[in-house]
N, C-alpha and C. Protein backbone atom coordinates (compact mmCIF):
# COMPACT_ATOMS: atom_id res chain seq x y z
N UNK A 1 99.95 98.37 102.98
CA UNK A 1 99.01 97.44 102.40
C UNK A 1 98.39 98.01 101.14
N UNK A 2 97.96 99.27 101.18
CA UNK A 2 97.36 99.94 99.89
C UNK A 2 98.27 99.78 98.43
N UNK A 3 99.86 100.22 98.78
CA UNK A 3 100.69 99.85 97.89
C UNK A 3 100.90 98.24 97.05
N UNK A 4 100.59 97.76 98.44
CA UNK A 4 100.95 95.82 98.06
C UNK A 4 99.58 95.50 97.05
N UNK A 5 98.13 95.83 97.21
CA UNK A 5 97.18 95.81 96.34
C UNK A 5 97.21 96.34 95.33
N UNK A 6 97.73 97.63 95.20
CA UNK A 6 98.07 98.31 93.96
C UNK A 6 98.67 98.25 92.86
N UNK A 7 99.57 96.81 93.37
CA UNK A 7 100.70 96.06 92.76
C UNK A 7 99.94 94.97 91.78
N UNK A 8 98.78 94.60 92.80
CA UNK A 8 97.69 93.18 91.77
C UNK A 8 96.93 93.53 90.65
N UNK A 9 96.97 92.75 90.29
CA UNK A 9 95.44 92.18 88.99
C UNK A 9 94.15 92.77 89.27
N UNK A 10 93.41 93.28 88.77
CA UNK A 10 91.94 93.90 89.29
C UNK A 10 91.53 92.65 89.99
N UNK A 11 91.11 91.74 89.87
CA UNK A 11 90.25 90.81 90.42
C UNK A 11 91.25 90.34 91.39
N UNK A 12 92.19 90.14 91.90
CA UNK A 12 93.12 90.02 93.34
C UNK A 12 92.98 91.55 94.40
N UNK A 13 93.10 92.39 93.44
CA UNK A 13 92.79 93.50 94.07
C UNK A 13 91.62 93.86 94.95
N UNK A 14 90.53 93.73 94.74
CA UNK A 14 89.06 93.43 95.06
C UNK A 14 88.53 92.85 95.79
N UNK A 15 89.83 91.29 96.34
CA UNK A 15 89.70 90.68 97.01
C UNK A 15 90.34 91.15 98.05
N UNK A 16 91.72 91.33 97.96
CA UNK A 16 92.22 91.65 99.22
C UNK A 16 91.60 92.68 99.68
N UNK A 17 91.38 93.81 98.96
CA UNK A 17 90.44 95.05 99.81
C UNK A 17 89.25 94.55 100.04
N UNK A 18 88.71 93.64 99.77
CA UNK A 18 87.77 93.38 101.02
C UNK A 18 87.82 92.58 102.00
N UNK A 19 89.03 91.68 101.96
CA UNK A 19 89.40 91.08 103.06
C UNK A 19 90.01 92.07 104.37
N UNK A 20 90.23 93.31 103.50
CA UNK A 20 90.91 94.15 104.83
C UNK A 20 90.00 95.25 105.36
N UNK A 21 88.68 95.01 104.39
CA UNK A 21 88.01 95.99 104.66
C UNK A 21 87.30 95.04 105.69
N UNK A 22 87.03 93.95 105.98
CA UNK A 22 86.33 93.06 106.43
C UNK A 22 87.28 93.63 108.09
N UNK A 23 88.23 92.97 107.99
CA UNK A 23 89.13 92.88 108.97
C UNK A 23 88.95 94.19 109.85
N UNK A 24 88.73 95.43 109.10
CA UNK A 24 88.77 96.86 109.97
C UNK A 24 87.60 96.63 110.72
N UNK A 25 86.34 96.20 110.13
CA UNK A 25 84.72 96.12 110.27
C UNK A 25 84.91 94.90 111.67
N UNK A 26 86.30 94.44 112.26
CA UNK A 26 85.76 93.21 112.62
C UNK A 26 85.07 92.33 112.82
N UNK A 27 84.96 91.34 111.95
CA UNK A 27 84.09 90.55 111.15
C UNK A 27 84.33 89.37 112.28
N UNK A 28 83.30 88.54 112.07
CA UNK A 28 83.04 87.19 113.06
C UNK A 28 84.52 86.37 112.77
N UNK A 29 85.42 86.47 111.62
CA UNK A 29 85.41 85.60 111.13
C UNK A 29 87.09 85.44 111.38
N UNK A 30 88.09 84.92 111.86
CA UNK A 30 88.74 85.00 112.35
C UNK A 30 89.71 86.02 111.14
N UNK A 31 91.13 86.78 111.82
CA UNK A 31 91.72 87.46 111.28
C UNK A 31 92.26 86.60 110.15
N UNK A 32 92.71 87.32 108.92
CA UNK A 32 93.22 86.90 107.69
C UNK A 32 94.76 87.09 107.36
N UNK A 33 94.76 88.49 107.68
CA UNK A 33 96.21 89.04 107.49
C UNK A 33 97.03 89.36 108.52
N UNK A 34 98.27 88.89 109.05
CA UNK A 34 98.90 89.31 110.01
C UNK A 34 99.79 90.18 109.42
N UNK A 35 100.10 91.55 110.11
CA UNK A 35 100.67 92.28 110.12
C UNK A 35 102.33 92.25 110.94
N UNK A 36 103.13 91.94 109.95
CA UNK A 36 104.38 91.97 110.58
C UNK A 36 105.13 93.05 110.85
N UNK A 37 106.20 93.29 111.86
CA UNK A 37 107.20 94.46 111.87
C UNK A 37 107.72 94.35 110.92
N UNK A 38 108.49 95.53 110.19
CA UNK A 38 109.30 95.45 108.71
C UNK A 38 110.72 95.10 109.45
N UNK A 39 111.26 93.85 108.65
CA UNK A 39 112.67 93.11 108.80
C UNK A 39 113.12 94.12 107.63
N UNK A 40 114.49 94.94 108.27
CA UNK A 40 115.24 95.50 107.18
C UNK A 40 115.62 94.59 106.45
N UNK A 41 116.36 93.49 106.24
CA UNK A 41 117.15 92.45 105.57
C UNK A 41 115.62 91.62 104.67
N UNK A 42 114.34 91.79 104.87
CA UNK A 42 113.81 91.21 103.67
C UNK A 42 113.19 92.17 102.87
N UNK A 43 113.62 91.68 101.47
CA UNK A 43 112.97 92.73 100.26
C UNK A 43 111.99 92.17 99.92
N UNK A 44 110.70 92.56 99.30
CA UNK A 44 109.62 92.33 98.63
C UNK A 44 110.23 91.90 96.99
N UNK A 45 109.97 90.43 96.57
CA UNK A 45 110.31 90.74 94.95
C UNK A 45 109.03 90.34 94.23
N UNK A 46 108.39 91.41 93.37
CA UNK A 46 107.32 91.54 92.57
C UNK A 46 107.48 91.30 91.05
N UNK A 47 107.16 90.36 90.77
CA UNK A 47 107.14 89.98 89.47
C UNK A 47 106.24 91.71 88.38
N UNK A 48 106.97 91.94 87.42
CA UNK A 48 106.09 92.83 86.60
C UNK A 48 105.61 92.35 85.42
C-alpha cells in the first residue's frame, strides 16, 4: 500500500493515507479498502 500511494499526486496521496490511517485506528466508519490476495496473472498498469 505505501508503494501504491507513492505512485499519486500529493493531494490523492494525503487522502489515501488517511483513509488507511483511519482504518488501522478503527474508525466507526465502515472499512474502505479491501485487501486482496496477490493474483499472479494481474499486473498493476500506472499511467506516468
Amino acid at each position: 500500500m505505501d508503494w501504491v500511494c507513492l505512485q499519486l499526486p500529493a493531494e490523492l496521496r494525503q487522502q489515501a493515507m488517511r483513509i488507511v490511517e483511519d482504518g488501522r485506528q478503527g474508525g466507526a466508519e465502515p472499512r474502505r479498502i479491501q485487501v486482496l490476495p496477490y493474483e499472479f496473472r494481474f499486473r498493476y498498469l500506472l499511467a506516468s
